[in-house]
C-alpha atoms as a PDB file:
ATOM      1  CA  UNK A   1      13.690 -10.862  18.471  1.00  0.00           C
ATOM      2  CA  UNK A   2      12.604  -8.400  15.560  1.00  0.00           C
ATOM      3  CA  UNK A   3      16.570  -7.167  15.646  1.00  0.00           C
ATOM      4  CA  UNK A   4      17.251 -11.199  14.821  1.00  0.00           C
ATOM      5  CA  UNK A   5      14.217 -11.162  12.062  1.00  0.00           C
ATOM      6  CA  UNK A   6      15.310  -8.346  10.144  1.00  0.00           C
ATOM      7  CA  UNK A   7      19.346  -9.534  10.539  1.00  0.00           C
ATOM      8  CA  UNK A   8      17.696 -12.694   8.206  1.00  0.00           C
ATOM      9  CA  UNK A   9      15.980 -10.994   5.841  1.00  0.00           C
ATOM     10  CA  UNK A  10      18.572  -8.501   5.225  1.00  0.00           C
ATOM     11  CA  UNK A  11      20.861 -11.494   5.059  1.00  0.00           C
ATOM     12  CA  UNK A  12      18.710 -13.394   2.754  1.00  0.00           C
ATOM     13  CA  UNK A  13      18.233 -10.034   0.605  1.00  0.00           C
ATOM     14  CA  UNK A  14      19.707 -11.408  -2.536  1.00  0.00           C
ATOM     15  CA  UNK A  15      16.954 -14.192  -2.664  1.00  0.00           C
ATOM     16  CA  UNK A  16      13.811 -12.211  -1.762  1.00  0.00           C
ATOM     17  CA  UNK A  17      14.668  -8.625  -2.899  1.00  0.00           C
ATOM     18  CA  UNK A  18      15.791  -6.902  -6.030  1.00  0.00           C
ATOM     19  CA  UNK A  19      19.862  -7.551  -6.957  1.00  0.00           C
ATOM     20  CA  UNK A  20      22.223  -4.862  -7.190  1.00  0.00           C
ATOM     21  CA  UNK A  21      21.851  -4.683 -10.996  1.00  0.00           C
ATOM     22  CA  UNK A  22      18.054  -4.537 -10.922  1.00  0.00           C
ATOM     23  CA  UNK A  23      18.228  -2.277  -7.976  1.00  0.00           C
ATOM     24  CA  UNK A  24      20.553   0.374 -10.516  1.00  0.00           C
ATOM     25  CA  UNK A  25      18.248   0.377 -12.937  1.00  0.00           C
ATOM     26  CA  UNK A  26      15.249   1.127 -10.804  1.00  0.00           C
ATOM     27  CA  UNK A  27      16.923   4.287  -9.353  1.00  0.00           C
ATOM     28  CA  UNK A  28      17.967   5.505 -12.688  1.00  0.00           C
ATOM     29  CA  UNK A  29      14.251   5.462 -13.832  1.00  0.00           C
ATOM     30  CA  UNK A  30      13.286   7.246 -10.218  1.00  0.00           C
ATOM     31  CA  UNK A  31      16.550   9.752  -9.514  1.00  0.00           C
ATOM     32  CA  UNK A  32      15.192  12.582 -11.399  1.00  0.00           C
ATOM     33  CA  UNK A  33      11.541  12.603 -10.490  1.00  0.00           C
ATOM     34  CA  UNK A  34      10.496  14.913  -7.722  1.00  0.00           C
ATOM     35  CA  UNK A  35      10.229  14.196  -3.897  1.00  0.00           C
ATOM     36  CA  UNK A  36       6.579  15.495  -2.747  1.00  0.00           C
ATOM     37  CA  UNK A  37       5.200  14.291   0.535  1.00  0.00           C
ATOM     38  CA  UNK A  38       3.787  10.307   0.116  1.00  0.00           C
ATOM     39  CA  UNK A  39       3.250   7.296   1.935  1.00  0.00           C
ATOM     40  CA  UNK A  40       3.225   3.943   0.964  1.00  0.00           C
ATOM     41  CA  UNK A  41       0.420   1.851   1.891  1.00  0.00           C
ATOM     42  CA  UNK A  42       0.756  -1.820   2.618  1.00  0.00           C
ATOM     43  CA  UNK A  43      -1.144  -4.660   4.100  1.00  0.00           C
ATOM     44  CA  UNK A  44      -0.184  -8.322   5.970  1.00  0.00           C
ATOM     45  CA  UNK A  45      -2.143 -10.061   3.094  1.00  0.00           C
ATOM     46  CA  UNK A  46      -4.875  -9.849   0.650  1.00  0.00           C
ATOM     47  CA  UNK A  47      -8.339  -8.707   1.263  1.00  0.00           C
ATOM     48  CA  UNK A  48      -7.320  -6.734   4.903  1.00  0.00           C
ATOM     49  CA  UNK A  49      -8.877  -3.498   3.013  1.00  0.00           C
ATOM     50  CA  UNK A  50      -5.853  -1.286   2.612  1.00  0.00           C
ATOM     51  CA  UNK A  51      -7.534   0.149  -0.657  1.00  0.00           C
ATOM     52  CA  UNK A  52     -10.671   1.782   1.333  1.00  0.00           C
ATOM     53  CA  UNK A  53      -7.538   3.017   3.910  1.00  0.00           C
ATOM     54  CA  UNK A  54      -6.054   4.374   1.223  1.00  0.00           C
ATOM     55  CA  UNK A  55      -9.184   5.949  -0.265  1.00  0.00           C
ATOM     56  CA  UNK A  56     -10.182   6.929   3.794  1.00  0.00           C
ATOM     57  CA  UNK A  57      -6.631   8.780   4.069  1.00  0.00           C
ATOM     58  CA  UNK A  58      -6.772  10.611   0.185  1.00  0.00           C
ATOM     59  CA  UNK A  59     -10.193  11.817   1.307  1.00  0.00           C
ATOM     60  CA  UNK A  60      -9.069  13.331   4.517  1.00  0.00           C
ATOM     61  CA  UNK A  61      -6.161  14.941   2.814  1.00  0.00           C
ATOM     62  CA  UNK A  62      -8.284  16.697   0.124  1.00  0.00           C
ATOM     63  CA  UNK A  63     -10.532  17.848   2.491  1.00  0.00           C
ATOM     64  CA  UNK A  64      -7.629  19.500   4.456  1.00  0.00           C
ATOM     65  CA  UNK A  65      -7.489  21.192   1.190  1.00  0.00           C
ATOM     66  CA  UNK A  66      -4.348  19.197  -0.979  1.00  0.00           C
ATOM     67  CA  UNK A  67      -4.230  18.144  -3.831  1.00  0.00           C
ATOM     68  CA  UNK A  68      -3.325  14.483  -3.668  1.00  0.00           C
ATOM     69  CA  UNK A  69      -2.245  11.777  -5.919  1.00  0.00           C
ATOM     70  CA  UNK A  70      -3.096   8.273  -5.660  1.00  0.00           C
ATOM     71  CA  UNK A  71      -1.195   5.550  -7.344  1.00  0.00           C
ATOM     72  CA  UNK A  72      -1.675   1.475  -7.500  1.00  0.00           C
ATOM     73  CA  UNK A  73       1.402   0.634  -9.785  1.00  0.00           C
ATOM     74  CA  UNK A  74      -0.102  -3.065 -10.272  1.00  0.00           C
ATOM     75  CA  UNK A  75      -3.495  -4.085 -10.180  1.00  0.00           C
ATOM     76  CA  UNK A  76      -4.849  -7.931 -11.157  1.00  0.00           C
ATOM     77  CA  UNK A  77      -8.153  -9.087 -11.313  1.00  0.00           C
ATOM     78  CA  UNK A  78      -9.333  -6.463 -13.623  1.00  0.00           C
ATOM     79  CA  UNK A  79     -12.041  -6.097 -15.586  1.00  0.00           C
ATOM     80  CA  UNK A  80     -12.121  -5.185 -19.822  1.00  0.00           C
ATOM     81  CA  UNK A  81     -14.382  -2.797 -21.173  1.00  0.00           C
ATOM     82  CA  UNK A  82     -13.886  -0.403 -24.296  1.00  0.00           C
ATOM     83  CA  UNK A  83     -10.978   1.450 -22.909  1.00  0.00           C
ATOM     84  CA  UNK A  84      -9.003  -2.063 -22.324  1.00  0.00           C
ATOM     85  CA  UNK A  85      -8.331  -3.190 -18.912  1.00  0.00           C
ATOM     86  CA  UNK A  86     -10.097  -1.110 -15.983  1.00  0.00           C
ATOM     87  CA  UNK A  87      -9.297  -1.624 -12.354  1.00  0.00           C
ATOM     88  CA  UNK A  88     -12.227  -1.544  -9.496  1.00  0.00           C
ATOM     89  CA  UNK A  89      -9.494  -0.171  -7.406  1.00  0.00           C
ATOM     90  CA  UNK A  90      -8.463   2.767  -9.385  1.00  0.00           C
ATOM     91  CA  UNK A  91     -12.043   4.011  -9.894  1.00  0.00           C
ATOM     92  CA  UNK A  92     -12.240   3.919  -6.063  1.00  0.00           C
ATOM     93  CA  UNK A  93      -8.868   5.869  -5.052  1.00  0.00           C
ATOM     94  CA  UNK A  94      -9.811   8.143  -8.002  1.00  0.00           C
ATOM     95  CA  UNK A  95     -13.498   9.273  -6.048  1.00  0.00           C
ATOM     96  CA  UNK A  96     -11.541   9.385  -3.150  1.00  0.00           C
ATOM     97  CA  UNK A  97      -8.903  11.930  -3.819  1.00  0.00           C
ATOM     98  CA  UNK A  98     -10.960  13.583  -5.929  1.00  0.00           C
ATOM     99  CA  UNK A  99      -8.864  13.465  -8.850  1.00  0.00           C
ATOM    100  CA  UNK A 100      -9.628  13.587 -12.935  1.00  0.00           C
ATOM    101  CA  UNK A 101      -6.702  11.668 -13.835  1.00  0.00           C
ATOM    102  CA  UNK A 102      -6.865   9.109 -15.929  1.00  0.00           C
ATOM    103  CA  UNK A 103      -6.661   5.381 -14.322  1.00  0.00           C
ATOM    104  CA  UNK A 104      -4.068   4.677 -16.795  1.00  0.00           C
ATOM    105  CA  UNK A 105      -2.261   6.914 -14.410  1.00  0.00           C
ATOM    106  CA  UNK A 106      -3.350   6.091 -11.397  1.00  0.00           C
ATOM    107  CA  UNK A 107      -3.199   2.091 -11.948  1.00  0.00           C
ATOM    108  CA  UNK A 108      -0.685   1.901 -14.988  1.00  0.00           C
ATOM    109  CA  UNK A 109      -0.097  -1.894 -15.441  1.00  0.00           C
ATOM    110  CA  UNK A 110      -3.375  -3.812 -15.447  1.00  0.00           C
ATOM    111  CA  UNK A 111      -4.121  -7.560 -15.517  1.00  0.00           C
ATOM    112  CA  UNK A 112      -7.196  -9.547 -15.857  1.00  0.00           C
ATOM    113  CA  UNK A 113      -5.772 -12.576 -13.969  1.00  0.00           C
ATOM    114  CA  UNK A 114      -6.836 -12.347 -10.171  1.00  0.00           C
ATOM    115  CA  UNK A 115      -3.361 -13.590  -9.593  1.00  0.00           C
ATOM    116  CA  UNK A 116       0.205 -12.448  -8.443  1.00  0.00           C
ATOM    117  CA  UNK A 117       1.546  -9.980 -10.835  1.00  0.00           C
ATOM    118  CA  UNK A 118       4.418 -12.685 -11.648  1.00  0.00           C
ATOM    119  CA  UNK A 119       2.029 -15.455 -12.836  1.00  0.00           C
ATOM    120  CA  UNK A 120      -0.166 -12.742 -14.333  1.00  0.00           C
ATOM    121  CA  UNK A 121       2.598 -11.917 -16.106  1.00  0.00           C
ATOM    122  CA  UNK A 122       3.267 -15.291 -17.523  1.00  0.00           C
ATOM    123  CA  UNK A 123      -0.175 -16.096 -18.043  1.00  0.00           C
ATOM    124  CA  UNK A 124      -0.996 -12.806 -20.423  1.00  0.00           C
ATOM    125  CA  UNK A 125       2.795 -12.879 -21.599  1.00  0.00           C
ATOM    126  CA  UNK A 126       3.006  -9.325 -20.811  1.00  0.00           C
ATOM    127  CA  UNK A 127       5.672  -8.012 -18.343  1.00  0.00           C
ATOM    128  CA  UNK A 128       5.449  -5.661 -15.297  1.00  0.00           C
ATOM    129  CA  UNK A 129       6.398  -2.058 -17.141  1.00  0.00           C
ATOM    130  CA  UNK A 130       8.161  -0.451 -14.527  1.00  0.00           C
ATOM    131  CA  UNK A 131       9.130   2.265 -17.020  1.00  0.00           C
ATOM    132  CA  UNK A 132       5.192   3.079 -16.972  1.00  0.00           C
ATOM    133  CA  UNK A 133       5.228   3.223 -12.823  1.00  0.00           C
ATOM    134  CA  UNK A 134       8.301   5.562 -13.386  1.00  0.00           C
ATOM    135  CA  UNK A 135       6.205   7.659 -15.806  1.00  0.00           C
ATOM    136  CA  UNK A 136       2.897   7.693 -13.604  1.00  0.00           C
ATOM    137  CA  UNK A 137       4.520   8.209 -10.323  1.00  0.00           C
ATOM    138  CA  UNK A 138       6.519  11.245 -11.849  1.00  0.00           C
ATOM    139  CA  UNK A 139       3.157  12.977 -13.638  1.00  0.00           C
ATOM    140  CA  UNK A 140       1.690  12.842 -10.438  1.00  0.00           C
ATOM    141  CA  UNK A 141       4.442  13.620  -8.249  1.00  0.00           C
ATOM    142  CA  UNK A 142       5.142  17.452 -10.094  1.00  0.00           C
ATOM    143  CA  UNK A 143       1.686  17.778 -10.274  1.00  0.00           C
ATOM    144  CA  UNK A 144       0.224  17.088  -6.550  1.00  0.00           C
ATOM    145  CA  UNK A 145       1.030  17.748  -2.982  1.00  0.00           C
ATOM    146  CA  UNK A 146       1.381  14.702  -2.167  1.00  0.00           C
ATOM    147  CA  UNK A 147       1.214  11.010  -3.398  1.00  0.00           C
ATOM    148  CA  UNK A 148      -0.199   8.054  -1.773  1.00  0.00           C
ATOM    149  CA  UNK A 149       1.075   4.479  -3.766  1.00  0.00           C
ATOM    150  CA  UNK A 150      -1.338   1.760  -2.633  1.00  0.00           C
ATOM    151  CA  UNK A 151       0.650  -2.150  -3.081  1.00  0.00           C
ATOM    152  CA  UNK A 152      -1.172  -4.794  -4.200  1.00  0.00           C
ATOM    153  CA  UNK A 153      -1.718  -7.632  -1.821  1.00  0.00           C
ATOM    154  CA  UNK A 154       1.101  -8.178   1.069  1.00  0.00           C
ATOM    155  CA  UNK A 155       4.215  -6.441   1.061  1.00  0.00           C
ATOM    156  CA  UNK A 156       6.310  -9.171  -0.306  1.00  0.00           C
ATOM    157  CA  UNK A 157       3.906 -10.243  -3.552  1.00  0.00           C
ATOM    158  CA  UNK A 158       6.375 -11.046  -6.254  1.00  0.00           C
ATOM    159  CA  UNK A 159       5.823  -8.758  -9.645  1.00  0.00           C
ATOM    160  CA  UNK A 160       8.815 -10.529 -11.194  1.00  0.00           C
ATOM    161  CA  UNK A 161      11.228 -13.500  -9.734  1.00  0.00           C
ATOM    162  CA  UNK A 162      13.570 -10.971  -8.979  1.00  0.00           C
ATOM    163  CA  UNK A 163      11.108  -8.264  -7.450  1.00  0.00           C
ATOM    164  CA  UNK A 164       8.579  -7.368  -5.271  1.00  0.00           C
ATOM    165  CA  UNK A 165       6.046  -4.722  -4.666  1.00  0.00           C
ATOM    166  CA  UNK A 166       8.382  -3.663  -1.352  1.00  0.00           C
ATOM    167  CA  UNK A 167      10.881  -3.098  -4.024  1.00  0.00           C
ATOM    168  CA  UNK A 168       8.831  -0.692  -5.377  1.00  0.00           C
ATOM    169  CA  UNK A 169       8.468   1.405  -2.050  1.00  0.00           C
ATOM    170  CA  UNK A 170      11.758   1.018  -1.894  1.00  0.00           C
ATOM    171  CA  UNK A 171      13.516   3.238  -4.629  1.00  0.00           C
ATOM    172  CA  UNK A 172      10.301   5.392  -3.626  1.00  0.00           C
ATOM    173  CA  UNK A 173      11.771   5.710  -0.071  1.00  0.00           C
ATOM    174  CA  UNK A 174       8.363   6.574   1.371  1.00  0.00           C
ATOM    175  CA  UNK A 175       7.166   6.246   4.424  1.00  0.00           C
ATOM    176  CA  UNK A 176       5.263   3.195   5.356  1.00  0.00           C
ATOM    177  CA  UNK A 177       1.741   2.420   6.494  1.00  0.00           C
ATOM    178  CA  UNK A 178       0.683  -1.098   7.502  1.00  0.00           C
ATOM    179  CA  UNK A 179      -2.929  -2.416   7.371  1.00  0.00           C
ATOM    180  CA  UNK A 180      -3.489  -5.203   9.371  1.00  0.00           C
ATOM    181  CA  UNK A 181      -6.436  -7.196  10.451  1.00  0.00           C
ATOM    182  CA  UNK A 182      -7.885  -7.380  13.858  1.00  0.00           C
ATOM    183  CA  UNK A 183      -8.251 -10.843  14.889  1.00  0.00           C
ATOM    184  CA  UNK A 184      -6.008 -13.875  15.283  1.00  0.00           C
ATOM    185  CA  UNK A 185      -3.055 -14.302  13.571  1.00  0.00           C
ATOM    186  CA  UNK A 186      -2.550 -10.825  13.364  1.00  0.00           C
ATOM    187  CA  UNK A 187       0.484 -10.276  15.917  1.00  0.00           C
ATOM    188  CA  UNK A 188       2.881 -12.825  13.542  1.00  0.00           C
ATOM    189  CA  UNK A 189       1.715 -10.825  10.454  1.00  0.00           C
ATOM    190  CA  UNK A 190       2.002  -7.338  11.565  1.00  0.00           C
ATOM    191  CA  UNK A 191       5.626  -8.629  12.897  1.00  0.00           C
ATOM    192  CA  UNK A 192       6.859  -9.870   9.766  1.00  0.00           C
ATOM    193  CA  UNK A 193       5.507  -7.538   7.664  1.00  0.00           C
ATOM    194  CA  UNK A 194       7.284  -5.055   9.902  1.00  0.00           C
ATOM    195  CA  UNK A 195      10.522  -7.091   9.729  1.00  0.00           C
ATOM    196  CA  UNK A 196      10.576  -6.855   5.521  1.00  0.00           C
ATOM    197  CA  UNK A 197       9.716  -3.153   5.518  1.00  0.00           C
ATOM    198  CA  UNK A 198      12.515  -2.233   7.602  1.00  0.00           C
ATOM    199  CA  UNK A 199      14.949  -4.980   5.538  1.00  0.00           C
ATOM    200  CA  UNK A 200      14.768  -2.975   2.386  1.00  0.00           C
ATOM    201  CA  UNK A 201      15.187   0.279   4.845  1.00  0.00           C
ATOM    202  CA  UNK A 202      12.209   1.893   4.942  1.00  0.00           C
ATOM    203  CA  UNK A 203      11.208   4.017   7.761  1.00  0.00           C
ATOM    204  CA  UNK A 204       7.718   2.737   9.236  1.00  0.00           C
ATOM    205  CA  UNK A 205       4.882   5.300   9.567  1.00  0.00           C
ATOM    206  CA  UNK A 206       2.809   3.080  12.168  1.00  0.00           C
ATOM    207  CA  UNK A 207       0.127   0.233  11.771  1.00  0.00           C
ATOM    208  CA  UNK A 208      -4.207   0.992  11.014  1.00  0.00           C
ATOM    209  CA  UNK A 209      -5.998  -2.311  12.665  1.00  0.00           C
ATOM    210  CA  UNK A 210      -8.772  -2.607  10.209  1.00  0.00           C
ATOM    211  CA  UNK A 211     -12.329  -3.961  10.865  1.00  0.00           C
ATOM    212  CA  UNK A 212     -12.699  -4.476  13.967  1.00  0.00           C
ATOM    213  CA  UNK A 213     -15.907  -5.560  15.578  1.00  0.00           C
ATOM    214  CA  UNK A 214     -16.201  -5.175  18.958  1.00  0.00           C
ATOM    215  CA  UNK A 215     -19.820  -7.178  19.110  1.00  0.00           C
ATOM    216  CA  UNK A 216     -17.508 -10.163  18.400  1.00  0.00           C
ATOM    217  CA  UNK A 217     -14.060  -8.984  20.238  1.00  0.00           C
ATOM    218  CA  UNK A 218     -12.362 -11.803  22.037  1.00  0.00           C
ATOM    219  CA  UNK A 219      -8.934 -11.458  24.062  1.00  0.00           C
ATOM    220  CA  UNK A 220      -6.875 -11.550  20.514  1.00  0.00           C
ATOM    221  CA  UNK A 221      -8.584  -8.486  19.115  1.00  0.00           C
ATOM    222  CA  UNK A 222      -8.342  -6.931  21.992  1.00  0.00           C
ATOM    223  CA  UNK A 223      -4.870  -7.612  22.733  1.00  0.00           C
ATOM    224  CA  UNK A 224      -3.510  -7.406  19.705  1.00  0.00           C
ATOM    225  CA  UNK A 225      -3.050  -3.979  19.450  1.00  0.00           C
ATOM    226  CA  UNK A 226      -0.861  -3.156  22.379  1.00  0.00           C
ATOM    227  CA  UNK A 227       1.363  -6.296  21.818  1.00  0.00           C
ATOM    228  CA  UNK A 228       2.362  -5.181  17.949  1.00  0.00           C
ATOM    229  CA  UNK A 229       3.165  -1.676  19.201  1.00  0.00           C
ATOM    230  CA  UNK A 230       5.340  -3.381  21.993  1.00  0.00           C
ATOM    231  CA  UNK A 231       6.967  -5.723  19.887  1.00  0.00           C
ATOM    232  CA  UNK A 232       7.317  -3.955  16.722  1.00  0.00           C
ATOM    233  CA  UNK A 233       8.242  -1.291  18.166  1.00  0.00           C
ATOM    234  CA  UNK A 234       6.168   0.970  15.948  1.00  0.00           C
ATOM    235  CA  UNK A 235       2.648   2.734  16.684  1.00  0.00           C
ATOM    236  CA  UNK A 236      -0.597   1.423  16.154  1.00  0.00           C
ATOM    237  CA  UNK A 237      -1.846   4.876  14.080  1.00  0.00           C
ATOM    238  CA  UNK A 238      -5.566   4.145  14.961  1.00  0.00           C
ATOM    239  CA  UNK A 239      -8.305   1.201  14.794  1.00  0.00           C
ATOM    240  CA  UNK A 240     -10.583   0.974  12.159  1.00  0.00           C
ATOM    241  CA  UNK A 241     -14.084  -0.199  12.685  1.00  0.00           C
ATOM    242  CA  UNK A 242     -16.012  -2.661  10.532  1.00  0.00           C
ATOM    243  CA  UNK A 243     -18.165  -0.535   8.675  1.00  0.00           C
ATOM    244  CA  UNK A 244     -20.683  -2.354   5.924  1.00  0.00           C
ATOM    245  CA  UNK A 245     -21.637   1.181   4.038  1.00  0.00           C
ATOM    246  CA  UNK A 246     -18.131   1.112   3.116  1.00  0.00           C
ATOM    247  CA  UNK A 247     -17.350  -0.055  -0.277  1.00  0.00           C
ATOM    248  CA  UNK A 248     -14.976  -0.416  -3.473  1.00  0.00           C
ATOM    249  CA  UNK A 249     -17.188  -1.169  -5.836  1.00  0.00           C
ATOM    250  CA  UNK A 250     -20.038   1.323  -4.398  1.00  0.00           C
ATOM    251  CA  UNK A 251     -17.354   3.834  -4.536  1.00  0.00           C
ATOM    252  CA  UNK A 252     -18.160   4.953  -1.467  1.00  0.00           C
ATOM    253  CA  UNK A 253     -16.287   5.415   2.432  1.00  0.00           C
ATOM    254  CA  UNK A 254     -18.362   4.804   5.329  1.00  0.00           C
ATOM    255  CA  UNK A 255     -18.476   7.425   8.279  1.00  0.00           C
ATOM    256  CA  UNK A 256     -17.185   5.284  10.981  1.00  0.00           C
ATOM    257  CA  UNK A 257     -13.911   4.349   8.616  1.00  0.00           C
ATOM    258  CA  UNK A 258     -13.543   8.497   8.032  1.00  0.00           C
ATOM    259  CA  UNK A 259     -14.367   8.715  12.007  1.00  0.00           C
ATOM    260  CA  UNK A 260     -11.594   6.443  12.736  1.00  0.00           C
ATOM    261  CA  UNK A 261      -8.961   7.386  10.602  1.00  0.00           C
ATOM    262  CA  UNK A 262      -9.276  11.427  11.178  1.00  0.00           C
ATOM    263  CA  UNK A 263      -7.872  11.054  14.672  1.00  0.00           C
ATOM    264  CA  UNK A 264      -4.291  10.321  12.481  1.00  0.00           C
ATOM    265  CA  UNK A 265      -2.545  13.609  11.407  1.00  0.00           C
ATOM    266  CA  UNK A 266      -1.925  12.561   7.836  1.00  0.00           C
ATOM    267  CA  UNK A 267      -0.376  15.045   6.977  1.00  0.00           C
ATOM    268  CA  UNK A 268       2.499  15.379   9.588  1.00  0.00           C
ATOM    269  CA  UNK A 269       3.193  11.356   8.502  1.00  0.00           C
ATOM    270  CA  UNK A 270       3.197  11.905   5.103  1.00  0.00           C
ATOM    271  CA  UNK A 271       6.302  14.349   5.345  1.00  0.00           C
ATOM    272  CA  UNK A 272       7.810  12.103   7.702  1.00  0.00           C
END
């Protein structure tokens, strides 16, 4: 069955992922930059909390002693202060790892509209600069160990008509990391999300459940698990418990998230 998804997708390629001309010009901007160790980190919607996994993994990595990079190309929804557009999400991956970079670097392309970055785009009549993504992902990849580029929203969010944020990962060719949520609906999520990652060839790192509760654990959250490693064929890195003291906009990582997410060897995946 996930052999006949992806056979779809990759069919339908020309319709939901970048064209060969696009495609060209997006490895001419990347071919020269270096190669550290990355990952890419992805989720099967909005609001599944891939930005505190992100921020949980950065924060294990530094503390194994690297220095690490942390990169949202695209972030909406931000907010304007003196310095022009600021995202939430930056500040966070930037206490995370550690890091004095600025968040022009580590979120270059900002948007105030809480919005796809395609209708952001047409809505501030300002275009996705992918020449800026080239430019931040390069600084940091010569000057860290390794680089962790969060997406924004699902895997498949459109920044252009011709482009997605998968695209993106893509000419990166990083290893991927899939946040999903616990409960139902999951399975069909986690599957298709699997399906586009390995459509535009990327190899799949494994799958962090996030949130779970197991006060309020019912036969989908507690199947779940087992049945997307079975039929995705991919491994379910860890399970992330629902943890209240951890926070974006606190700037903070709860203990149980750091709990959960240390039994992973990071660094073994991000080389992978």
């Amino acid at each position: 069955v996930m052999n006949a998804v992806t056979d779809i997708l990759v069919a339908q390629s020309a319709l939901v992922f970048l064209g060969e001309k696009m495609m060209a010009v997006w490895t001419e901007l990347f071919k020269d930059l270096p190669r550290p160790a990355g990952l890419f980190i992805t989720a099967t919607d909005t609001e599944v909390g891939k930005t505190i996994i992100t921020g949980a993994i950065a924060r294990l990595l530094r503390q194994a002693g690297r220095k690490v990079g942390v990169l949202k190309p695209v972030a909406s929804g931000c907010r304007r202060d003196r310095e022009g557009l600021i995202s939430a999400d930056a500040e966070f991956l930037a206490v995370c790892a550690e890091t004095d970079y600025p968040l022009s670097v580590i979120t270059p392309v900002c948007y105030k509209t809480p919005a796809a970055p395609v209708v952001c785009a047409a809505v501030e009549r300002r275009d996705v600069d992918f020449e800026a993504i080239a430019a931040a992902y390069g600084y940091l990849a010569e000057t860290c160990d390794v680089v962790l580029v969060e997406g924004i929203g699902g895997a498949l969010v459109p920044l252009t008509e011709e482009a997605t944020i998968l695209d993106v990962a893509a000419v990166l060719d990083l290893p991927t990391v899939i946040v999903a949520r616990p409960g139902l609906g999951t399975i069909n999520h986690t599957l298709l999300t699997l399906a586009a990652v390995r459509a535009v060839g990327l190899p799949v790192a494994g799958v962090v459940i996030n949130g779970y509760n197991a006060a309020d654990a019912g036969i989908p959250e507690e199947t779940a698990p087992d049945v997307i490693a079975r039929c995705g064929r991919t491994h379910v890195l860890t399970i992330v418990p629902y943890d209240q003291d951890s926070s974006v906009e606190a700037l903070q990582l709860g203990p149980a998230v750091l709990e959960a997410m240390a039994l992973c060897d990071w660094e073994t995946l991000s080389r992978s």
